[in-house]
PDB file of N, CA and C in Angstrom:
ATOM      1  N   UNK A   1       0.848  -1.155   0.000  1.00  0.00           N
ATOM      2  CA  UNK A   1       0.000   0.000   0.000  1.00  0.00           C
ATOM      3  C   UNK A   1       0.901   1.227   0.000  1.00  0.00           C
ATOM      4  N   UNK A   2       1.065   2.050  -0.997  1.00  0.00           N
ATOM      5  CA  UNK A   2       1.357   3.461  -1.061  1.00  0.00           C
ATOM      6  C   UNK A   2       0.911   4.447  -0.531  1.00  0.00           C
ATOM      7  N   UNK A   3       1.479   5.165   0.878  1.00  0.00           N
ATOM      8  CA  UNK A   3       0.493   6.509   0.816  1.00  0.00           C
ATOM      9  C   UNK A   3       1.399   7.656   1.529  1.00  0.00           C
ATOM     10  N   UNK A   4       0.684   8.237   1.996  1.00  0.00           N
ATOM     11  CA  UNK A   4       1.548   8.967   2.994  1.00  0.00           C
ATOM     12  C   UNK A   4       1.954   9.188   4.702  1.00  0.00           C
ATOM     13  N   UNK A   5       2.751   9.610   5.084  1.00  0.00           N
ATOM     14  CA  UNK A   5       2.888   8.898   6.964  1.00  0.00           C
ATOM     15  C   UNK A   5       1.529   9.032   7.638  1.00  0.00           C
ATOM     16  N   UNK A   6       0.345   9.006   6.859  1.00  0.00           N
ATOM     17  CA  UNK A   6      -0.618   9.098   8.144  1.00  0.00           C
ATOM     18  C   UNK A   6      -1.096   7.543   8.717  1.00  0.00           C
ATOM     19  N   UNK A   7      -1.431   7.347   9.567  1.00  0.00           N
ATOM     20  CA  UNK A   7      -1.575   6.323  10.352  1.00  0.00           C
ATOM     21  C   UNK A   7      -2.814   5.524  10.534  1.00  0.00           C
ATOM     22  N   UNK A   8      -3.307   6.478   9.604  1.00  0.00           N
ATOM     23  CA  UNK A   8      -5.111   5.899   9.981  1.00  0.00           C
ATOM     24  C   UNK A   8      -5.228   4.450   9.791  1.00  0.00           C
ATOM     25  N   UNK A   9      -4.790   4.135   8.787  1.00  0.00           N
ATOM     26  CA  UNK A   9      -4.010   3.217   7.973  1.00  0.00           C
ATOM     27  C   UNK A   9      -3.239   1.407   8.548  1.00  0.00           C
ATOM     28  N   UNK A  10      -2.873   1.716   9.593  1.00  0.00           N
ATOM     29  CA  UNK A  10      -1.825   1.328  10.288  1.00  0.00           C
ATOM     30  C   UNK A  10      -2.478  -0.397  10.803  1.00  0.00           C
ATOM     31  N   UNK A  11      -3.507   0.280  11.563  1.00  0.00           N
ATOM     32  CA  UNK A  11      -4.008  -1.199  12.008  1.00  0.00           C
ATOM     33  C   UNK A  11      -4.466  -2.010  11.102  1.00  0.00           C
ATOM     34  N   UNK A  12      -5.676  -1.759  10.247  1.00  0.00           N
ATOM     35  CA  UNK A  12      -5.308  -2.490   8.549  1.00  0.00           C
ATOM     36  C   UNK A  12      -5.167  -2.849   7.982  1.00  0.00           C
ATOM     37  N   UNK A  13      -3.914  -2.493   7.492  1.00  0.00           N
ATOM     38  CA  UNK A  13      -2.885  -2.651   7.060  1.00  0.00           C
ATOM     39  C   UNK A  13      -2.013  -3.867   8.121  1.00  0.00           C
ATOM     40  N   UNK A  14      -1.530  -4.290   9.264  1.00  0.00           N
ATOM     41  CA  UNK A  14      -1.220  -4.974  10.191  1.00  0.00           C
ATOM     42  C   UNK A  14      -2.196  -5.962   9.804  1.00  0.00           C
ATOM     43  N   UNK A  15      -3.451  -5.924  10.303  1.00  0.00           N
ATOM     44  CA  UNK A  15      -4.543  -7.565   9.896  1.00  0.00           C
ATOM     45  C   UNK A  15      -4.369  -7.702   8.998  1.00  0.00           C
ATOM     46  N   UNK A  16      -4.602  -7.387   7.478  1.00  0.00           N
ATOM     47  CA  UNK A  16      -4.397  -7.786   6.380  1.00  0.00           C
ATOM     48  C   UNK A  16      -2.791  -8.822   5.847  1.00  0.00           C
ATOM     49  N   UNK A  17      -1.855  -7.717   6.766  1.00  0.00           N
ATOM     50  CA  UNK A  17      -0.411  -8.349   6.627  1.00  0.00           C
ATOM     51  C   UNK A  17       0.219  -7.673   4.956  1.00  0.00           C
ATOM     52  N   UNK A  18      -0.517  -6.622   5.114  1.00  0.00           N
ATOM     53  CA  UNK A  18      -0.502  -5.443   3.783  1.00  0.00           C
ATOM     54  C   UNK A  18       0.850  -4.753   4.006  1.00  0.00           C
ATOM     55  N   UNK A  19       2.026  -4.672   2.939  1.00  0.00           N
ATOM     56  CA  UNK A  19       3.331  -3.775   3.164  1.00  0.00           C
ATOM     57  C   UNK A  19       3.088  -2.899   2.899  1.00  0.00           C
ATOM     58  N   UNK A  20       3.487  -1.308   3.978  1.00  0.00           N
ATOM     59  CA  UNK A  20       3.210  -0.469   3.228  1.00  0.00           C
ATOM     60  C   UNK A  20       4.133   0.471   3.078  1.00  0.00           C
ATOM     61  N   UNK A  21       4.058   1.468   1.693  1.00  0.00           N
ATOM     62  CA  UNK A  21       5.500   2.301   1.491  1.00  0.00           C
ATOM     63  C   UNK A  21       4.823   3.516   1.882  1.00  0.00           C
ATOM     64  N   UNK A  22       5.595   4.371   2.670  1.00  0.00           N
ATOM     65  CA  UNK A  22       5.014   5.433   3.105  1.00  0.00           C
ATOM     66  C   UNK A  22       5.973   6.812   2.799  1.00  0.00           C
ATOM     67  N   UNK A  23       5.618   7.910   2.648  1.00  0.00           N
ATOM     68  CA  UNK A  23       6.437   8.945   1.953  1.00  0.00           C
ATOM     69  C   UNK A  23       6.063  10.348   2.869  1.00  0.00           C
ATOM     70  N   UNK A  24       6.747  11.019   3.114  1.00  0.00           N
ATOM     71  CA  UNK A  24       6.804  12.195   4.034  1.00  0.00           C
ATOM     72  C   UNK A  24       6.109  13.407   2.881  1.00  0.00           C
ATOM     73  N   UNK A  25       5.064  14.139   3.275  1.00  0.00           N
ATOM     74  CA  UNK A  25       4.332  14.500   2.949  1.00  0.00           C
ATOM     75  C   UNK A  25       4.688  16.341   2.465  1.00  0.00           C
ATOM     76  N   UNK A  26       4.331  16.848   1.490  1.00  0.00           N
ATOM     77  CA  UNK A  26       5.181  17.879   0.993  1.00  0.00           C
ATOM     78  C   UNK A  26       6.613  17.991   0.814  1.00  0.00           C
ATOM     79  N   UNK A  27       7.328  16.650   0.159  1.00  0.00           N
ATOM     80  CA  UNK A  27       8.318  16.319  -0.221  1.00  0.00           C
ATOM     81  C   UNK A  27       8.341  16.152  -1.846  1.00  0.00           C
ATOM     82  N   UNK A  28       9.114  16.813  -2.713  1.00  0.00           N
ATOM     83  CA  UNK A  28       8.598  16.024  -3.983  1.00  0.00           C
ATOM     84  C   UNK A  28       8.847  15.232  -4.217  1.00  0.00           C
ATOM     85  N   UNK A  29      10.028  14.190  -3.652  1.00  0.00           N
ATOM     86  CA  UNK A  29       9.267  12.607  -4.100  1.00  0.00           C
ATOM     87  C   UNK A  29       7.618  12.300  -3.605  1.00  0.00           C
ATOM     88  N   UNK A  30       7.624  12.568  -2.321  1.00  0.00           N
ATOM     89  CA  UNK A  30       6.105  12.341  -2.304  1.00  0.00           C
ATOM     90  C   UNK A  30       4.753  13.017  -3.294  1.00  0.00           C
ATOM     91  N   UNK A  31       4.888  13.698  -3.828  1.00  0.00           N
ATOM     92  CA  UNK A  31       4.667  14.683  -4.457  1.00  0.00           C
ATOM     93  C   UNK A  31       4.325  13.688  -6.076  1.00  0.00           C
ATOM     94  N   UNK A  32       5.767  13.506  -6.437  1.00  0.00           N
ATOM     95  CA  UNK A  32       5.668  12.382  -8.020  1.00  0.00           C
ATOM     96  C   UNK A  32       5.335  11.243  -7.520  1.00  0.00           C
ATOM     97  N   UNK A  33       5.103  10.506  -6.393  1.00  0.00           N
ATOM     98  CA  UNK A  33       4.636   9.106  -5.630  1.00  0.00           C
ATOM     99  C   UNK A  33       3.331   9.066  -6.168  1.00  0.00           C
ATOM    100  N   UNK A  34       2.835  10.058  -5.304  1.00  0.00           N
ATOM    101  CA  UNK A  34       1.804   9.791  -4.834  1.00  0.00           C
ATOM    102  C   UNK A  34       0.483  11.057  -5.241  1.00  0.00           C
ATOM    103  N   UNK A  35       0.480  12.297  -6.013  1.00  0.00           N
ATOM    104  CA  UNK A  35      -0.186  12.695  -7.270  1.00  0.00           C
ATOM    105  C   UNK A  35      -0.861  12.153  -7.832  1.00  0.00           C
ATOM    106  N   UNK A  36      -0.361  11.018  -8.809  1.00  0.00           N
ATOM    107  CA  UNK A  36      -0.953  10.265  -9.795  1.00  0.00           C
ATOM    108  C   UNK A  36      -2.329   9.493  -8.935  1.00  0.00           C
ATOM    109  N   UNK A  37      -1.848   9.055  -7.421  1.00  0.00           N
ATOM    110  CA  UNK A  37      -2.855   8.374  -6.927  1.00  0.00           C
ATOM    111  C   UNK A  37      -3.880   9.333  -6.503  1.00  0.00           C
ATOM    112  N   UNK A  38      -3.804  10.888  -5.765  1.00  0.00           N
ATOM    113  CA  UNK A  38      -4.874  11.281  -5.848  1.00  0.00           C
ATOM    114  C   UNK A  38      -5.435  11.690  -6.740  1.00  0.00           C
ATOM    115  N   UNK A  39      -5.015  12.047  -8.065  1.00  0.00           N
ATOM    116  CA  UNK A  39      -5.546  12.291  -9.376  1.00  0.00           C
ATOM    117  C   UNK A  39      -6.714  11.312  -9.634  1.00  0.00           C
ATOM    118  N   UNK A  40      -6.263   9.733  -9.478  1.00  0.00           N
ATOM    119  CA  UNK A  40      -7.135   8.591  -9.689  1.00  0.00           C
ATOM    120  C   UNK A  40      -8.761   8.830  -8.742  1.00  0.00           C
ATOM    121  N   UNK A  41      -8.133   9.034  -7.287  1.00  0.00           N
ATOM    122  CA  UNK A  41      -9.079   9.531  -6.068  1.00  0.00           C
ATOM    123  C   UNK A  41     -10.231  10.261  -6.802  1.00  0.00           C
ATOM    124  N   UNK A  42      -9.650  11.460  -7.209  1.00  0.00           N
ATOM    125  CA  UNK A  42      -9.990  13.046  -7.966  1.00  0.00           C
ATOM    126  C   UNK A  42     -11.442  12.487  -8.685  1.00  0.00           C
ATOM    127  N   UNK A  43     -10.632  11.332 -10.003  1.00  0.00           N
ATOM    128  CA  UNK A  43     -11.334  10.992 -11.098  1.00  0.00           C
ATOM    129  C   UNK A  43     -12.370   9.683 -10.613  1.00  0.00           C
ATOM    130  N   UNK A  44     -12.115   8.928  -9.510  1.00  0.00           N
ATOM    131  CA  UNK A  44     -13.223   8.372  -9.318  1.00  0.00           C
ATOM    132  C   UNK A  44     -14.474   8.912  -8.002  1.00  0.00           C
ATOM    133  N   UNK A  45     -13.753   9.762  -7.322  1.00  0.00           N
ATOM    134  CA  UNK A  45     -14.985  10.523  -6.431  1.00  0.00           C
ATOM    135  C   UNK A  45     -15.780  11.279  -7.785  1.00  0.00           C
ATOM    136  N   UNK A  46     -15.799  12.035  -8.655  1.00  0.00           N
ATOM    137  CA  UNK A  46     -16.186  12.759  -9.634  1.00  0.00           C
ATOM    138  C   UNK A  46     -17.032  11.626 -10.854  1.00  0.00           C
ATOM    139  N   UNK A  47     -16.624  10.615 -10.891  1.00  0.00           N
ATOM    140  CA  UNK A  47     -17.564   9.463 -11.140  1.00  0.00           C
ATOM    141  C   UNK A  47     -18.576   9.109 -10.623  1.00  0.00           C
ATOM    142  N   UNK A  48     -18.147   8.748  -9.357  1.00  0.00           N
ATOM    143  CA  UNK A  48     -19.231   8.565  -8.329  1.00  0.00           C
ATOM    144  C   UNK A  48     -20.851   9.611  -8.333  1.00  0.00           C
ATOM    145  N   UNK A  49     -19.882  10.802  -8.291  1.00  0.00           N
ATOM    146  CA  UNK A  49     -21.140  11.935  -7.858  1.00  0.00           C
ATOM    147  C   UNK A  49     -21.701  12.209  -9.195  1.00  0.00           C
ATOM    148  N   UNK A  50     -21.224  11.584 -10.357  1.00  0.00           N
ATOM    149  CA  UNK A  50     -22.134  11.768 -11.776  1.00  0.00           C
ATOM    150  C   UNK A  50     -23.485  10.723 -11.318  1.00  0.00           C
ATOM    151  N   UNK A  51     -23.264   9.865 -10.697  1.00  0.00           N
ATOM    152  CA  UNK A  51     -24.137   8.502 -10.572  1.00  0.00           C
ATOM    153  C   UNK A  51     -24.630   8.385  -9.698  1.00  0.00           C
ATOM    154  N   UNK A  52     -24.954   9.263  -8.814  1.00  0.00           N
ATOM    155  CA  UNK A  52     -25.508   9.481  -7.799  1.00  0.00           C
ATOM    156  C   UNK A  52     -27.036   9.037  -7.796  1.00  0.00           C
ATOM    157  N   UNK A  53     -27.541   8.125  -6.500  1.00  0.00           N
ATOM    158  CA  UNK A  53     -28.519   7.720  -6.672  1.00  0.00           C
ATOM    159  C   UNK A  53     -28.802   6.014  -7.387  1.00  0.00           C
ATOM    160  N   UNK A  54     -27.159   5.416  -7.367  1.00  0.00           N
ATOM    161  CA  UNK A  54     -27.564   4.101  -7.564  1.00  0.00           C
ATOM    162  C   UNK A  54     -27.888   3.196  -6.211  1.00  0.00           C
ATOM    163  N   UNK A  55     -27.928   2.366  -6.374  1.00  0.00           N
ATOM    164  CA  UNK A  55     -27.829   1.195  -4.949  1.00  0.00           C
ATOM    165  C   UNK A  55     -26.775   1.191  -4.686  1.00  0.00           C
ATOM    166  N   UNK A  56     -26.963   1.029  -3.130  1.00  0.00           N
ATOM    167  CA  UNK A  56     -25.595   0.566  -2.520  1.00  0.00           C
ATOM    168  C   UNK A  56     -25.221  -1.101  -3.125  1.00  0.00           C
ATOM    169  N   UNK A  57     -25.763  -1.665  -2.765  1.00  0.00           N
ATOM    170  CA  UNK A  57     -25.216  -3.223  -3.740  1.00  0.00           C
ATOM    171  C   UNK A  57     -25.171  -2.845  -4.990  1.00  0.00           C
ATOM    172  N   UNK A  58     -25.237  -2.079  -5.930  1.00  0.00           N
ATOM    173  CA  UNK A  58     -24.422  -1.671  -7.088  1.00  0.00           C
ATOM    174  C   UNK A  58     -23.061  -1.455  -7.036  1.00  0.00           C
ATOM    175  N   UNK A  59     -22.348  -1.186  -6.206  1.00  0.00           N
ATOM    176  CA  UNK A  59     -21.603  -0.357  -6.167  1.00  0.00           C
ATOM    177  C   UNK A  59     -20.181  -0.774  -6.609  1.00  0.00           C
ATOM    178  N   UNK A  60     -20.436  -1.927  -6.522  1.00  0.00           N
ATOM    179  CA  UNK A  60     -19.078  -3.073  -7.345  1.00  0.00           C
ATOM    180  C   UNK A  60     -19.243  -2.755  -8.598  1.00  0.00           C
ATOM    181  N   UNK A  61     -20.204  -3.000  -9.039  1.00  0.00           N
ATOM    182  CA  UNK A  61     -20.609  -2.669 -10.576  1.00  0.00           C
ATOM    183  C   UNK A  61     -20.211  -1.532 -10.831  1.00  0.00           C
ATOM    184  N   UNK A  62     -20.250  -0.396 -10.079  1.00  0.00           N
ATOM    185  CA  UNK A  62     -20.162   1.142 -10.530  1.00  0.00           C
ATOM    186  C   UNK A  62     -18.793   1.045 -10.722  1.00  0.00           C
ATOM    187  N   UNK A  63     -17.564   0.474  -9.394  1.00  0.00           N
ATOM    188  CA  UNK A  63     -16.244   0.492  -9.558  1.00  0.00           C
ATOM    189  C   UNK A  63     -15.877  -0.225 -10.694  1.00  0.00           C
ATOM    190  N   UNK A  64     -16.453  -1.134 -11.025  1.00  0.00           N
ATOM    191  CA  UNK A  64     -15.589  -1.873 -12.333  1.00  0.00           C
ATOM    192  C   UNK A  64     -15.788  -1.232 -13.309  1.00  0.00           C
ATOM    193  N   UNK A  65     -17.145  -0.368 -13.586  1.00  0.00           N
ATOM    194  CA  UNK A  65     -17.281   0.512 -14.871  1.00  0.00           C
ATOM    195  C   UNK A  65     -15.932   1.298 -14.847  1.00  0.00           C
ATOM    196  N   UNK A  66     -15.729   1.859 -13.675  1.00  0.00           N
ATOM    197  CA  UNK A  66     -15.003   3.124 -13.399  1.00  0.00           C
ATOM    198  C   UNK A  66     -13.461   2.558 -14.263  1.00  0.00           C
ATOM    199  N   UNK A  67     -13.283   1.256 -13.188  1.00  0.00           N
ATOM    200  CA  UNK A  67     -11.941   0.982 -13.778  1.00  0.00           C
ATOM    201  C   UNK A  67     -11.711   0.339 -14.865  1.00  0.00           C
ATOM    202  N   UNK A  68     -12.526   0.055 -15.635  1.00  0.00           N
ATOM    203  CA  UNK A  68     -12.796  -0.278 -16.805  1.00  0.00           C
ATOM    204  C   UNK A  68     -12.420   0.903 -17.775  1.00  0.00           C
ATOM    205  N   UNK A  69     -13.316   2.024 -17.696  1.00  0.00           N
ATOM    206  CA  UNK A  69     -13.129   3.111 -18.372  1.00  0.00           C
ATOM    207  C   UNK A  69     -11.440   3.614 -18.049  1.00  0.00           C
ATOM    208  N   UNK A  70     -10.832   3.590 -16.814  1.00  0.00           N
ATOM    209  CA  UNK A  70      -9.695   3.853 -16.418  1.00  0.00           C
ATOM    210  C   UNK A  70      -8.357   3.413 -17.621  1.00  0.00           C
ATOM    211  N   UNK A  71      -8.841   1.891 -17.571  1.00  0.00           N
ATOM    212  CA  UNK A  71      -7.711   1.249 -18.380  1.00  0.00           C
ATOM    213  C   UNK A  71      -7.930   1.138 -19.789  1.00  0.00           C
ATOM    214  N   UNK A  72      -9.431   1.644 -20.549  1.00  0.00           N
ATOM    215  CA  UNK A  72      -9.427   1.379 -21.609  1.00  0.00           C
ATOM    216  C   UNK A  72      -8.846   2.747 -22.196  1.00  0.00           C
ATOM    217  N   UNK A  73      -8.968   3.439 -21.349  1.00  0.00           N
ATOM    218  CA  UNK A  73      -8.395   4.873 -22.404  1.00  0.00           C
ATOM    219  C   UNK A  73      -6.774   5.330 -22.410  1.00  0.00           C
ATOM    220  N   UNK A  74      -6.334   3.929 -21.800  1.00  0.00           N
ATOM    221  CA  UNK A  74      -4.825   4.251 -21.771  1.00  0.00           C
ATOM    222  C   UNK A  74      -4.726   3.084 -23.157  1.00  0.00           C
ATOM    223  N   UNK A  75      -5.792   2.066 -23.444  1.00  0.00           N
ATOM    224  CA  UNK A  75      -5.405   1.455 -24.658  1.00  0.00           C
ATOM    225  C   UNK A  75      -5.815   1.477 -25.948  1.00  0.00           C
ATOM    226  N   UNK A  76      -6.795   2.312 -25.848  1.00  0.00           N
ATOM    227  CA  UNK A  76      -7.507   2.509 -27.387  1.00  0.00           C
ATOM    228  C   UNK A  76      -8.204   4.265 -27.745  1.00  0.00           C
ATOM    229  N   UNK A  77      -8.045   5.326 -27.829  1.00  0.00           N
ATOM    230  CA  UNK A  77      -8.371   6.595 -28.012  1.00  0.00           C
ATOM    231  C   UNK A  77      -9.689   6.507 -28.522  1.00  0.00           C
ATOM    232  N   UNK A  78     -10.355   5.083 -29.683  1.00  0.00           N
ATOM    233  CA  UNK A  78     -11.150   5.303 -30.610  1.00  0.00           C
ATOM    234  C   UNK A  78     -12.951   5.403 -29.306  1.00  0.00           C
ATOM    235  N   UNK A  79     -13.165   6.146 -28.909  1.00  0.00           N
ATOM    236  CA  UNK A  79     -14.585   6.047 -28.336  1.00  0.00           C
ATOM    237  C   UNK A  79     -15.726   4.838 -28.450  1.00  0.00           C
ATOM    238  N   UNK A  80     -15.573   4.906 -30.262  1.00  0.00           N
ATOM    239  CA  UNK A  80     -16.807   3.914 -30.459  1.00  0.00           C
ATOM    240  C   UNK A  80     -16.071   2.505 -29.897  1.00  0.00           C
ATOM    241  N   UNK A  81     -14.762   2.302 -30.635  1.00  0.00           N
ATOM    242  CA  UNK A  81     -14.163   0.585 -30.450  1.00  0.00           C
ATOM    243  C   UNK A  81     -14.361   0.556 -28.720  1.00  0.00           C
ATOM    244  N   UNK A  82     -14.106   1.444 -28.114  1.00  0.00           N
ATOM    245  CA  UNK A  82     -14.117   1.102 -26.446  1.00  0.00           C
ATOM    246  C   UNK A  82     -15.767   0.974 -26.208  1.00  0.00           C
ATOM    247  N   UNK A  83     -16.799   1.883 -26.723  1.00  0.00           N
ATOM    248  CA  UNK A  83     -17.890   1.904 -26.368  1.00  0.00           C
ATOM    249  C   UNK A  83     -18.329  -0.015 -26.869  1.00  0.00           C
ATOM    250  N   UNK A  84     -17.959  -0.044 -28.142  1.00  0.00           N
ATOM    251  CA  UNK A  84     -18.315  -1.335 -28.451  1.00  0.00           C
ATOM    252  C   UNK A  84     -17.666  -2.746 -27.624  1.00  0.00           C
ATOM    253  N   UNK A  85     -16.930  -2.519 -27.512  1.00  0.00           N
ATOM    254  CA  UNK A  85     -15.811  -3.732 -26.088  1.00  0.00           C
ATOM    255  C   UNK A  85     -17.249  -3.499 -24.935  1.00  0.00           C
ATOM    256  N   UNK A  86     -17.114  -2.074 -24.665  1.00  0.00           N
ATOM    257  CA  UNK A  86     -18.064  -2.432 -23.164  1.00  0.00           C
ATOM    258  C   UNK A  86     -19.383  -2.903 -23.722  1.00  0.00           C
ATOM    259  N   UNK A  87     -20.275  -2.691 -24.458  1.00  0.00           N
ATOM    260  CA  UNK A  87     -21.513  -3.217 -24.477  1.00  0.00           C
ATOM    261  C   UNK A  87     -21.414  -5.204 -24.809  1.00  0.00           C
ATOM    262  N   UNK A  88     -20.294  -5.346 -25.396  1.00  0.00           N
ATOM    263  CA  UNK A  88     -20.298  -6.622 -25.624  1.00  0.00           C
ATOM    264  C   UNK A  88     -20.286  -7.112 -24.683  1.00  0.00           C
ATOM    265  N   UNK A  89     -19.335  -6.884 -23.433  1.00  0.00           N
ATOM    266  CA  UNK A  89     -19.299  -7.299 -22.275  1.00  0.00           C
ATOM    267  C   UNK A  89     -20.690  -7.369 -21.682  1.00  0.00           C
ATOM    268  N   UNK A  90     -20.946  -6.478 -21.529  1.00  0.00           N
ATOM    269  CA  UNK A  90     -21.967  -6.143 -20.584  1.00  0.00           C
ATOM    270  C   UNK A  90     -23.327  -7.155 -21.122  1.00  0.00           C
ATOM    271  N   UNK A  91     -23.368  -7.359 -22.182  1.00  0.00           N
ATOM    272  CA  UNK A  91     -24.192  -8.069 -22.721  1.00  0.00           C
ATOM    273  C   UNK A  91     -23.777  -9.668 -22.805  1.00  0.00           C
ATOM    274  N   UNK A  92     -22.936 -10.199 -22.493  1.00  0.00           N
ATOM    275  CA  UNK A  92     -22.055 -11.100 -22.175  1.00  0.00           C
ATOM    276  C   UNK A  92     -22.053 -11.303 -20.604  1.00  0.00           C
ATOM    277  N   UNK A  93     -22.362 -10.522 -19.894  1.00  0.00           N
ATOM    278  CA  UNK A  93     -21.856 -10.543 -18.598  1.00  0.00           C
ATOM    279  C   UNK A  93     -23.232 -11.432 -17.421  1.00  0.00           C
ATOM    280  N   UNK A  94     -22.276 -12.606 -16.985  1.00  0.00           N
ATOM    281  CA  UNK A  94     -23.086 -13.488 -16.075  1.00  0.00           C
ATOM    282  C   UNK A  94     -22.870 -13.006 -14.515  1.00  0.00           C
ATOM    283  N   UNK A  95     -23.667 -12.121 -13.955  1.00  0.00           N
ATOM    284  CA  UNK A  95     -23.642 -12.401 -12.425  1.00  0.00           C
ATOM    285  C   UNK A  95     -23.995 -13.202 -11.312  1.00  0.00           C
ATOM    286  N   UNK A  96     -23.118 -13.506 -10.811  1.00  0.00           N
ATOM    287  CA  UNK A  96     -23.056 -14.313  -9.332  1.00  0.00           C
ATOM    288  C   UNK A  96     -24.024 -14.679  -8.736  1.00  0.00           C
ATOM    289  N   UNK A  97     -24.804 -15.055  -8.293  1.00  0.00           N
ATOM    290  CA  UNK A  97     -25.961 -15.250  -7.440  1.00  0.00           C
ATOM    291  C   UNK A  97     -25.253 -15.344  -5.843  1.00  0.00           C
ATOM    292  N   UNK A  98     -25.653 -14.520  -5.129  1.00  0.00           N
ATOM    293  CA  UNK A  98     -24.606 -14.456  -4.167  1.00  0.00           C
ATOM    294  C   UNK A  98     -25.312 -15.538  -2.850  1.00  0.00           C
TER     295      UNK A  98
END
């Protein structure tokens, strides 16, 4: 786990048995660390509040859209070819019966 010296973190992180790298805060290594991750933060709270008003048991679903959209636009620019990948899926897609 990447973040910065705060501690909230700590116990956690300990049960899980999670390593974590931690970076002193208004440093610019911390700074090029750890940016990119609140950028991600940035771009999925701002997701979230577009969609406001789904179910809470949605909400897996909402994250995988999210990170779905995340990684497809680092591999294909074309809108429609990504729009078309996700509907195939989605139309393809068997859920769990929990």
């Amino acid at each position: 786990m990447i973040g910065d010296m705060d501690n909230s973190l700590t116990y956690a992180a300990s049960l899980l048995n999670i390593k974590r790298k931690q970076y002193k805060s208004n440093t610019k290594e911390a700074y090029k660390i750890l940016e990119p991750i609140d950028q991600l933060c940035n771009r999925f709270k701002f997701f979230i509040n577009k969609h406001r008003g789904f179910l809470k048991e949605e909400l897996q679903d909402y994250i995988n859209l999210f990170i779905f959209i995340e990684n497809e636009k680092y591999k294909c620019t074309d809108l429609y070819l990504v729009t078309k990948k996700l509907l195939s899926l989605l139309f393809t897609y068997k859920k769990a019966n929990p």
